[in-house]
N, C-alpha and C. Protein backbone atom coordinates (compact mmCIF):
# COMPACT_ATOMS: atom_id res chain seq x y z
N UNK A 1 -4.78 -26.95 -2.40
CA UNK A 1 -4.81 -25.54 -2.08
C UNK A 1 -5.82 -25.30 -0.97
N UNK A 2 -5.47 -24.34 -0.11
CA UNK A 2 -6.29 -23.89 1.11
C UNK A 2 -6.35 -22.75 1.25
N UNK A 3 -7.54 -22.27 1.61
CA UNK A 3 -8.00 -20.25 1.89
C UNK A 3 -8.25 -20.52 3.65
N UNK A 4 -8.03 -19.46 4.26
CA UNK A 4 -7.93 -19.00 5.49
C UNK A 4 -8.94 -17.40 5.51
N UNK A 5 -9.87 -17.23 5.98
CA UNK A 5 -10.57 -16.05 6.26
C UNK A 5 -10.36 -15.37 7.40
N UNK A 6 -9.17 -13.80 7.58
CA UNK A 6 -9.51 -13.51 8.72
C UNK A 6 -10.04 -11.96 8.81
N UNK A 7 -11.50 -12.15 9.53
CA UNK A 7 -12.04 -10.56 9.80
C UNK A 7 -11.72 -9.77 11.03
N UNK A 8 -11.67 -8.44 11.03
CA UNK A 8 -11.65 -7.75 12.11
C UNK A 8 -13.03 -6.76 11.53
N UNK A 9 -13.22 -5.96 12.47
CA UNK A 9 -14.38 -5.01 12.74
C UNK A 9 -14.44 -4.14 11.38
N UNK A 10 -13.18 -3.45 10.91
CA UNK A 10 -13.03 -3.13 9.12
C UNK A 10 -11.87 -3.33 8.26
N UNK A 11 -11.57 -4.81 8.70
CA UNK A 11 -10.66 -5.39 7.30
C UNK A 11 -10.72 -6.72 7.09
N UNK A 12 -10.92 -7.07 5.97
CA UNK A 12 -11.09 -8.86 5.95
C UNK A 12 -10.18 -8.74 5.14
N UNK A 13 -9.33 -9.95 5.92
CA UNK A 13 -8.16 -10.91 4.73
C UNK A 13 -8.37 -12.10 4.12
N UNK A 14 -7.96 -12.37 3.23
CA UNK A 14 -8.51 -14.06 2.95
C UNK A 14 -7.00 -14.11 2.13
N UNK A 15 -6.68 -15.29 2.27
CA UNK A 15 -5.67 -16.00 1.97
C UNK A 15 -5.43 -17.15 1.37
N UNK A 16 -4.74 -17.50 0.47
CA UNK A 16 -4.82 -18.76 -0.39
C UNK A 16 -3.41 -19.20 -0.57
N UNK A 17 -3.22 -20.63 -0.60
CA UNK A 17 -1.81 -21.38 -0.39
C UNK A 17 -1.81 -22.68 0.07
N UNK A 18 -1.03 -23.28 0.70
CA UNK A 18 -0.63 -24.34 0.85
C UNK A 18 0.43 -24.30 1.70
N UNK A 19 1.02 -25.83 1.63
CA UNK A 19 2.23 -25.91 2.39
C UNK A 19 3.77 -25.20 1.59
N UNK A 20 3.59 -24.81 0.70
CA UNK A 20 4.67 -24.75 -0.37
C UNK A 20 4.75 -23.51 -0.12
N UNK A 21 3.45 -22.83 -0.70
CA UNK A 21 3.59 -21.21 -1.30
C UNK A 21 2.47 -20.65 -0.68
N UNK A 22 1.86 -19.35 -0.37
CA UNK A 22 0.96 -18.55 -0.57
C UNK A 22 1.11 -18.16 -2.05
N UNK A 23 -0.17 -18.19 -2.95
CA UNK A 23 -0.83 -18.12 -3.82
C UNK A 23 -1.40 -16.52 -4.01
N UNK A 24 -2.40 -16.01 -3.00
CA UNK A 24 -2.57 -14.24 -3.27
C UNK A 24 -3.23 -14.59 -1.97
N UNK A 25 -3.61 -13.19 -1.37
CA UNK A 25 -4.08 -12.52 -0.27
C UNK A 25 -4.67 -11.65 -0.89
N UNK A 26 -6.04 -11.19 -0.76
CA UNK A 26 -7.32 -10.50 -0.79
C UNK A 26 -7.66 -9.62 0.14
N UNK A 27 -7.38 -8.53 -0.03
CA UNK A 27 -8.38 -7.07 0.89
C UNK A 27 -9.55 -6.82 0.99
N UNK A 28 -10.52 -6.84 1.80
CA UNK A 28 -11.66 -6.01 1.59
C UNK A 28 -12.24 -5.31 2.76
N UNK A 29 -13.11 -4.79 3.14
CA UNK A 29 -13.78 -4.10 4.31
C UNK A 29 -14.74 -5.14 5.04
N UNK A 30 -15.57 -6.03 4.24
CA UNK A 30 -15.95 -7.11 4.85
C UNK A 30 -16.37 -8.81 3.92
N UNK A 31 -17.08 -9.53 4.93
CA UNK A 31 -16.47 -10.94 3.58
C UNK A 31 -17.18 -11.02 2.49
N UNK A 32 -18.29 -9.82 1.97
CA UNK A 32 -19.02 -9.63 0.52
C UNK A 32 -17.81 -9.05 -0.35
N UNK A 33 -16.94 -7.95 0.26
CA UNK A 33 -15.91 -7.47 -0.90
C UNK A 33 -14.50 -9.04 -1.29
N UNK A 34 -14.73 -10.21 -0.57
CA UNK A 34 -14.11 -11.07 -0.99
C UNK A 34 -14.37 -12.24 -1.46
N UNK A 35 -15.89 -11.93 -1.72
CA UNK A 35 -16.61 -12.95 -2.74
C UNK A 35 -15.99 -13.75 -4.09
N UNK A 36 -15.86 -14.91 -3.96
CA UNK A 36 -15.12 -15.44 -5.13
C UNK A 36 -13.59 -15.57 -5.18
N UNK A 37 -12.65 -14.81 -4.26
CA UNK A 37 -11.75 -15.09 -4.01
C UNK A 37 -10.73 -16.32 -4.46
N UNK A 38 -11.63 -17.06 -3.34
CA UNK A 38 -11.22 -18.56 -3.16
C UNK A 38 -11.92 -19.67 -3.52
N UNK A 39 -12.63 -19.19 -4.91
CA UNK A 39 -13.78 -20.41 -5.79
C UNK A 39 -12.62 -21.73 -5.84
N UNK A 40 -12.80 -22.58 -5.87
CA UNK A 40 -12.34 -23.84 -6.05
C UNK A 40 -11.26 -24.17 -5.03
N UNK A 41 -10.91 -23.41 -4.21
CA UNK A 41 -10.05 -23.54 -2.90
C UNK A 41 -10.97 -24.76 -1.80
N UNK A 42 -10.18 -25.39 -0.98
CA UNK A 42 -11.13 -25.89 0.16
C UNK A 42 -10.51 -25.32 1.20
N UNK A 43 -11.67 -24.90 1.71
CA UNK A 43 -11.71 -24.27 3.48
C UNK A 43 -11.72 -26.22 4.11
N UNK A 44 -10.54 -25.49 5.04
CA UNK A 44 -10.48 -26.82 6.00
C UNK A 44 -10.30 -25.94 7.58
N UNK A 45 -9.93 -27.09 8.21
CA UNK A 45 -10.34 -26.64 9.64
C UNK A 45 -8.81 -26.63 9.86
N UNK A 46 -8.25 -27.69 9.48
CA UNK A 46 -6.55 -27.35 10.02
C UNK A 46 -6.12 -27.31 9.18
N UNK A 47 -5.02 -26.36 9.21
CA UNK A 47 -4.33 -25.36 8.42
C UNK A 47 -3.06 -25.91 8.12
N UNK A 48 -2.42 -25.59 6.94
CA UNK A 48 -0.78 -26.46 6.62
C UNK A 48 0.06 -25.53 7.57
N UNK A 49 1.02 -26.18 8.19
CA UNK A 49 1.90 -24.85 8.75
C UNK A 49 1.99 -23.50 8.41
N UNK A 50 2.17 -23.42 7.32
CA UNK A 50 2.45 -21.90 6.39
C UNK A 50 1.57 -21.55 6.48
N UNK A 51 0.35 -21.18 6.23
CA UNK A 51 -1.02 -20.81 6.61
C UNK A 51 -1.32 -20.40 7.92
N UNK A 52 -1.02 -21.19 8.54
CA UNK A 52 -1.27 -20.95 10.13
C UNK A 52 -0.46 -19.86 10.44
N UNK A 53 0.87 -20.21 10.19
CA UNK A 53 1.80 -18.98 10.60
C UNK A 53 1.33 -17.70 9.95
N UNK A 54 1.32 -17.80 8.32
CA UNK A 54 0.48 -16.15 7.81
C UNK A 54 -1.00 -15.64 8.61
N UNK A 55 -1.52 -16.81 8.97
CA UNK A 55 -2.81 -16.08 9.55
C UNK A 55 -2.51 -15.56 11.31
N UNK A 56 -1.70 -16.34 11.41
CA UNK A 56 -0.99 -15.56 12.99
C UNK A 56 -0.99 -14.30 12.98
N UNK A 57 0.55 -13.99 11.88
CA UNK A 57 1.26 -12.63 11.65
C UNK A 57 -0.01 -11.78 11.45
N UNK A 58 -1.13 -12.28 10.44
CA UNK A 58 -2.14 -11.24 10.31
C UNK A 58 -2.78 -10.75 10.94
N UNK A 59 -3.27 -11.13 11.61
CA UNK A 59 -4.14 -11.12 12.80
C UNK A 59 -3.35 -10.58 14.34
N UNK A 60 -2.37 -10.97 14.23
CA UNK A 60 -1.51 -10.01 15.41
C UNK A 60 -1.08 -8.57 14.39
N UNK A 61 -0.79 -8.46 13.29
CA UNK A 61 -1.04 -7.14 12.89
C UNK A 61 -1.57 -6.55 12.70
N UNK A 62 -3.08 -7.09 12.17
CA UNK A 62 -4.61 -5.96 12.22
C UNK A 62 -4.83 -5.68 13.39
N UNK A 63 -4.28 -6.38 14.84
CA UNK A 63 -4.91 -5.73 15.93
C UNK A 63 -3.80 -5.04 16.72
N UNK A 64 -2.60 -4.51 15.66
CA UNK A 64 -1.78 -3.64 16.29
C UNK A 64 -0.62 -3.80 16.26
N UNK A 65 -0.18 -5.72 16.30
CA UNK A 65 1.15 -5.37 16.73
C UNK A 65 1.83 -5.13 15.79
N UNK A 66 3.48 -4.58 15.57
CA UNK A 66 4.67 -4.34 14.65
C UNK A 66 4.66 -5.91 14.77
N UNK A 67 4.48 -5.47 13.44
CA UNK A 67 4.91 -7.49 12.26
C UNK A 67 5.77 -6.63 11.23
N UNK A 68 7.01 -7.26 10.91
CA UNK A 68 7.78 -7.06 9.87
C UNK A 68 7.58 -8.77 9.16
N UNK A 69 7.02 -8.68 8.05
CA UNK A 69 6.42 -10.34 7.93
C UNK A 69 7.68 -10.59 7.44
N UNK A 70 7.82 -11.93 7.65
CA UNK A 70 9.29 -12.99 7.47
C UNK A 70 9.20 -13.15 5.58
N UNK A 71 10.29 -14.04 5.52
CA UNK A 71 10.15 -14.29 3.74
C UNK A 71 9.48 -15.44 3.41
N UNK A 72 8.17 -14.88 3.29
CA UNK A 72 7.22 -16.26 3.30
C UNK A 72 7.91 -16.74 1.29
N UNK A 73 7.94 -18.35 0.80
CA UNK A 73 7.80 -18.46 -0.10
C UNK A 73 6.57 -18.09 -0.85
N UNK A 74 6.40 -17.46 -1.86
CA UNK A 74 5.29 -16.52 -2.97
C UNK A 74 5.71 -16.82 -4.10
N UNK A 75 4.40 -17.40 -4.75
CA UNK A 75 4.10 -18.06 -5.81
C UNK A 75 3.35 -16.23 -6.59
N UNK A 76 4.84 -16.06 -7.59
CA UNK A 76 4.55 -14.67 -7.99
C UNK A 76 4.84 -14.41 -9.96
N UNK A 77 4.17 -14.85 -10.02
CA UNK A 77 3.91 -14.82 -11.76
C UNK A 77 3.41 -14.01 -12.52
N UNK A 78 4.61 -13.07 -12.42
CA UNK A 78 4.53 -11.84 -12.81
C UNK A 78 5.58 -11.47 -14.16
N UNK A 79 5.57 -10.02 -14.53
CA UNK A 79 6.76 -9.59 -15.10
C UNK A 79 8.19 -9.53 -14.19
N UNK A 80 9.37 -9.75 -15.14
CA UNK A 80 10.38 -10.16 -14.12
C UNK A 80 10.66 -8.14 -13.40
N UNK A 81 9.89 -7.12 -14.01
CA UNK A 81 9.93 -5.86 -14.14
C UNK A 81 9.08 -5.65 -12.62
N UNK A 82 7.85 -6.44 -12.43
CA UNK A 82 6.97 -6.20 -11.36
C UNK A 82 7.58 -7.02 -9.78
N UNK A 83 7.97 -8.52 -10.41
CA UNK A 83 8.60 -8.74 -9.39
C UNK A 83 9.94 -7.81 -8.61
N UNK A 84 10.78 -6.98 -9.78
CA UNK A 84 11.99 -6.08 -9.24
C UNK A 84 10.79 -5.08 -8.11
N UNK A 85 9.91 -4.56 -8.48
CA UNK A 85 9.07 -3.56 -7.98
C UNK A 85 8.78 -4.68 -6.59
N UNK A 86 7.81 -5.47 -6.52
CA UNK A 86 7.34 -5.92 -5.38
C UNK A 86 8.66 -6.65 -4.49
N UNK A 87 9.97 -6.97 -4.90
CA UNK A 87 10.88 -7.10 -4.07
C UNK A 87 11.87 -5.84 -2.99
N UNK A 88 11.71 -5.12 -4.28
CA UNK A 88 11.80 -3.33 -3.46
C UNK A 88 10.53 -3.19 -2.06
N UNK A 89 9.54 -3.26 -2.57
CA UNK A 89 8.55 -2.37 -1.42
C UNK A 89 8.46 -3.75 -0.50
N UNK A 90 8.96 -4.93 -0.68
CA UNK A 90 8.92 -5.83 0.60
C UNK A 90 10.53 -5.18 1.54
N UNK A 91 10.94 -4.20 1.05
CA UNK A 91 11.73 -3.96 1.98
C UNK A 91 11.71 -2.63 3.17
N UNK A 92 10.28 -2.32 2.40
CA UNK A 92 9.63 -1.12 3.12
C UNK A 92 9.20 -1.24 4.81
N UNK A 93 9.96 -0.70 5.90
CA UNK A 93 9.18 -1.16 7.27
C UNK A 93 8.61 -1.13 7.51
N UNK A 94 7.76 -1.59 8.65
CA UNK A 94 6.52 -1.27 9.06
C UNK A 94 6.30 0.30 9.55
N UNK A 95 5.89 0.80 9.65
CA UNK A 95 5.44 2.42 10.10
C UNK A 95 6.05 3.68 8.88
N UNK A 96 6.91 3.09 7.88
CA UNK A 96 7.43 3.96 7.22
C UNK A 96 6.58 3.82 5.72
N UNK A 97 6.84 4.73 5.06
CA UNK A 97 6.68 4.86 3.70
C UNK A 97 7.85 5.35 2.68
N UNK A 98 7.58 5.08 1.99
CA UNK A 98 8.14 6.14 0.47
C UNK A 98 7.26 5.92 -0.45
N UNK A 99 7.86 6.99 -1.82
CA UNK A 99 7.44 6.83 -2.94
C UNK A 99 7.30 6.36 -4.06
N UNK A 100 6.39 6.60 -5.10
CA UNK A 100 6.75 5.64 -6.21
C UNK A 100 8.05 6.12 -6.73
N UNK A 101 8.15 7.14 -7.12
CA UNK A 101 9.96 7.62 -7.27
C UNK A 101 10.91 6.69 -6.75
N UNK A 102 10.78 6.81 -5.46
CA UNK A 102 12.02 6.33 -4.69
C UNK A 102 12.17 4.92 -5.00
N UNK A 103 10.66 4.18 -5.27
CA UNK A 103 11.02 2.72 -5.66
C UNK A 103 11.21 2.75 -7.17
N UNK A 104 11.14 3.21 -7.82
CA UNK A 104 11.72 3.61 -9.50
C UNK A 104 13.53 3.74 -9.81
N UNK A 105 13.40 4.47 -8.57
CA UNK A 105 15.36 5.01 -8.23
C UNK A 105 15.78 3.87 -7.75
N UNK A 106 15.32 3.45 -7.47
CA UNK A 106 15.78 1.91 -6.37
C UNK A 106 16.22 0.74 -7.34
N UNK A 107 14.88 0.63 -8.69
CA UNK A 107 15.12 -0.45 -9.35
C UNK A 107 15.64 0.02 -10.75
N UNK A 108 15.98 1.04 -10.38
CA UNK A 108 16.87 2.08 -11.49
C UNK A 108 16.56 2.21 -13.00
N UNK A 109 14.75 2.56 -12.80
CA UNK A 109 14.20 3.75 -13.60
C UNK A 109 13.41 4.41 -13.54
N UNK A 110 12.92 4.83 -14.55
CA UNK A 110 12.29 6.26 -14.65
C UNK A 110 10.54 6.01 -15.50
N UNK A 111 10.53 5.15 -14.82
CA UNK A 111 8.94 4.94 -15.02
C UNK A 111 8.23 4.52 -13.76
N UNK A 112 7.97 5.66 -13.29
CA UNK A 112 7.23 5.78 -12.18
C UNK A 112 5.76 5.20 -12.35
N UNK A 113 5.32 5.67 -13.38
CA UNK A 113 3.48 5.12 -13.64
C UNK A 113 3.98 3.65 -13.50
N UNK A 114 4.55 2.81 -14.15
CA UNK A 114 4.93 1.66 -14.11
C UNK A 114 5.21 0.83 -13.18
N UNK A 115 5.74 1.75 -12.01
CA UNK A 115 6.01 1.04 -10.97
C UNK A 115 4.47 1.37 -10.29
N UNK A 116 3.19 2.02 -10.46
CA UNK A 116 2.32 2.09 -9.57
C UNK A 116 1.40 0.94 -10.40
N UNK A 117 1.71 0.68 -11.46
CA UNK A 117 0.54 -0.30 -12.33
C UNK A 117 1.50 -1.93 -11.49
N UNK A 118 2.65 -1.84 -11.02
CA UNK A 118 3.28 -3.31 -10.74
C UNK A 118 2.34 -3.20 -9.56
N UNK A 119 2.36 -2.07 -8.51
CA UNK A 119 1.59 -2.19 -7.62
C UNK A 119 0.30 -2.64 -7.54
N UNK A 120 -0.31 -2.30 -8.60
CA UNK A 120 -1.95 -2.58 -8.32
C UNK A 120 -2.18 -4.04 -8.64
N UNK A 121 -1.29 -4.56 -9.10
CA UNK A 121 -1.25 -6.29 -9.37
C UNK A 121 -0.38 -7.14 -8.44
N UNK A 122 -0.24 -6.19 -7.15
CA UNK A 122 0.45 -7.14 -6.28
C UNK A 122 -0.44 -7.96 -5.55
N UNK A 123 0.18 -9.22 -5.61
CA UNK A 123 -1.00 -10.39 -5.42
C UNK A 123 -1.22 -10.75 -3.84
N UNK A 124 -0.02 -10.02 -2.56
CA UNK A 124 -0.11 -9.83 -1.61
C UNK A 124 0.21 -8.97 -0.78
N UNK A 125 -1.11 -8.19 -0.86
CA UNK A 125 -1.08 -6.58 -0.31
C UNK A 125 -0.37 -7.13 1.21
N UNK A 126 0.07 -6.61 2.04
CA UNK A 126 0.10 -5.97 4.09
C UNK A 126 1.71 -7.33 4.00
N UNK A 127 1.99 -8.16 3.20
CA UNK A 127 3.15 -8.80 3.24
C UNK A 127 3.97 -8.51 2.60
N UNK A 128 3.61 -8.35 1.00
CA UNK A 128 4.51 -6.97 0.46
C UNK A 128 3.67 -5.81 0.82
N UNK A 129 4.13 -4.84 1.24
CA UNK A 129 3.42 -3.85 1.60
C UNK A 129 2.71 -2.55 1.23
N UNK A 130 2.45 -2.88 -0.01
CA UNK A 130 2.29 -2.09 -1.31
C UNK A 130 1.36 -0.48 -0.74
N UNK A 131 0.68 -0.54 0.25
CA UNK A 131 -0.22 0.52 1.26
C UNK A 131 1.13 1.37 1.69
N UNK A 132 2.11 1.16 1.68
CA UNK A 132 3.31 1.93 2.50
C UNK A 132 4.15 3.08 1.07
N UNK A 133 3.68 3.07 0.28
CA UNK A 133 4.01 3.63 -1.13
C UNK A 133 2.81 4.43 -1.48
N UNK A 134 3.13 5.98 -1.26
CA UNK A 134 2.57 7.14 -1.66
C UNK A 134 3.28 8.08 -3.12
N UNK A 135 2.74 9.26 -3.17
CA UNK A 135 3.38 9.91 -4.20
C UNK A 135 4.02 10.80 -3.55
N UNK A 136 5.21 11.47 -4.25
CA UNK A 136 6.02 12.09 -3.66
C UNK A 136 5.23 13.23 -3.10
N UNK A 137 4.48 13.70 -3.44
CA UNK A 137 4.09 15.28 -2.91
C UNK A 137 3.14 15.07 -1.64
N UNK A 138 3.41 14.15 -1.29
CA UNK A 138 2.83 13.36 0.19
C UNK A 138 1.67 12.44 0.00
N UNK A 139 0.52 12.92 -0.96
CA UNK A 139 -0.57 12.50 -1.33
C UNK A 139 -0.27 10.82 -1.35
N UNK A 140 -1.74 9.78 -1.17
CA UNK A 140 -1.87 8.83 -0.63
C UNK A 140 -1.57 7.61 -2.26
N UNK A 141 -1.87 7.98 -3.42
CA UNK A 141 -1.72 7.61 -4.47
C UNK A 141 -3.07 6.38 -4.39
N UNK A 142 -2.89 5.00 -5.32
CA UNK A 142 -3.83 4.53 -5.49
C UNK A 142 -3.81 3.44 -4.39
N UNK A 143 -4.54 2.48 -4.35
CA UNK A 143 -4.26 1.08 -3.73
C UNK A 143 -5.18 0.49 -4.28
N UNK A 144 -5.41 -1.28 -5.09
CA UNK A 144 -6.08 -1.99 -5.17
C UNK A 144 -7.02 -2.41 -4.46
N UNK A 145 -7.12 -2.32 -3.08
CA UNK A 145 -8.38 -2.66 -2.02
C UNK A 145 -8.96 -1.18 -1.95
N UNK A 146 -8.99 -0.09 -2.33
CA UNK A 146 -9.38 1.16 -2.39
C UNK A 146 -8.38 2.13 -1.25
N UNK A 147 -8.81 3.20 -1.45
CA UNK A 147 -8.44 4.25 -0.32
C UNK A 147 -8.37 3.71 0.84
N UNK A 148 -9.75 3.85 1.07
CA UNK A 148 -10.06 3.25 2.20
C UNK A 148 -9.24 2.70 3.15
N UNK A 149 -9.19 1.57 2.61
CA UNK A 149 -7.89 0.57 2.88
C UNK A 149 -6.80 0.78 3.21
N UNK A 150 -6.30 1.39 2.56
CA UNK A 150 -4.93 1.98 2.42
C UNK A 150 -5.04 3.07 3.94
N UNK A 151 -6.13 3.78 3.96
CA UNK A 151 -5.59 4.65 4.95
C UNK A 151 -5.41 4.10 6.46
N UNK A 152 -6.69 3.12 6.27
CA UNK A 152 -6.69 1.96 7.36
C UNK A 152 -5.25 1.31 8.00
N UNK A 153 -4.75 0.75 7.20
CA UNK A 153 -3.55 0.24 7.07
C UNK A 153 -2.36 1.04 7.64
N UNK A 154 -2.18 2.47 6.71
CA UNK A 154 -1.46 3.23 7.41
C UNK A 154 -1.96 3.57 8.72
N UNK A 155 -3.07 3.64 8.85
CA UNK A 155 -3.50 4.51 10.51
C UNK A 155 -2.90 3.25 11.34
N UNK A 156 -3.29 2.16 11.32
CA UNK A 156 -2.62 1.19 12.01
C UNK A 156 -1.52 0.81 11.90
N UNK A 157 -0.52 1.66 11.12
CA UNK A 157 1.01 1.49 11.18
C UNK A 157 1.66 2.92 11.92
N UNK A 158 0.61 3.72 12.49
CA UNK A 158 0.81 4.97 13.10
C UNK A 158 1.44 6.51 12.09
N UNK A 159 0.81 5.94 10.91
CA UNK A 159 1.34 6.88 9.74
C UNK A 159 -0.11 7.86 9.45
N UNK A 160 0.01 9.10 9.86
CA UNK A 160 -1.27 9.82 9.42
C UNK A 160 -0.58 10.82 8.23
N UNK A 161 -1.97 10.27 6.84
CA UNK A 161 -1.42 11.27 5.76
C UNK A 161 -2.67 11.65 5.18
């Protein structure tokens, strides 16, 4: 297993995986909010292909460009209920949003809280795009890396809410 650290001025990613799978991706504002992350991971200097390529896409998307990220393989060990949820909002575009509703209607029910608790355990925020999912009445709802984050994210997808 291998972690990849990438900072910009206010978002650090860190990343964990291999040649096989990405493992989780980590949010924070800088590299103290991603302390521990990657305990027993080794930082190496060259990267397995897959790695390299996710830290590309990242890094050309924190500094702006439209990345619609590809179907990276994800090592996702979850409920088969959360995975329906995080396969929905990986279909969310870049610059757009919806709601928890709409991804509830999507995976055809009616537990909306449910679909925001699959969210907060998504193990790779900005690739599934879990920041692109508000509440219907426009409001920003929760995100696991905080607000903050989230608004970050949207401002750099040209979404002001």
């Amino acid at each position: 297993m291998s972690w990849v650290l990438i900072k910009t001025k206010e978002i650090c990613v860190g990343v964990v995986g291999d040649n096989e799978k990405l493992k989780k991706i980590v949010l924070g504002r800088n590299e103290k909010d991603l302390k521990g992350y990657a305990e027993g991971e080794n930082k190496i200097s060259v990267l397995p292909p897959l790695l390299n390529d996710v830290k590309k896409n990242l890094i050309d998307y924190l500094f702006g460009a439209k990345i619609d990220f590809p179907p990276y393989p994800l090592q996702i060990d979850l409920s088969l209920f959360t995975q329906k949820v995080l396969a929905e909002v990986r279909k969310i575009p870049y610059g757009q949003v919806k709601s928890y509703k709409y991804l509830a209607q999507k995976i055809k029910t009616k537990a909306y809280r449910a679909v925001g608790r699959s969210l907060s355990v998504n193990p790779f925020p900005i690739i599934i795009p879990c920041h692109r999912v508000i509440r219907t009445n426009g409001e920003l709802g929760g995100f696991s890396a905080g607000i903050d984050l989230k608004k970050k994210l949207l401002k750099l997808e040209g979404i002001s809410i």
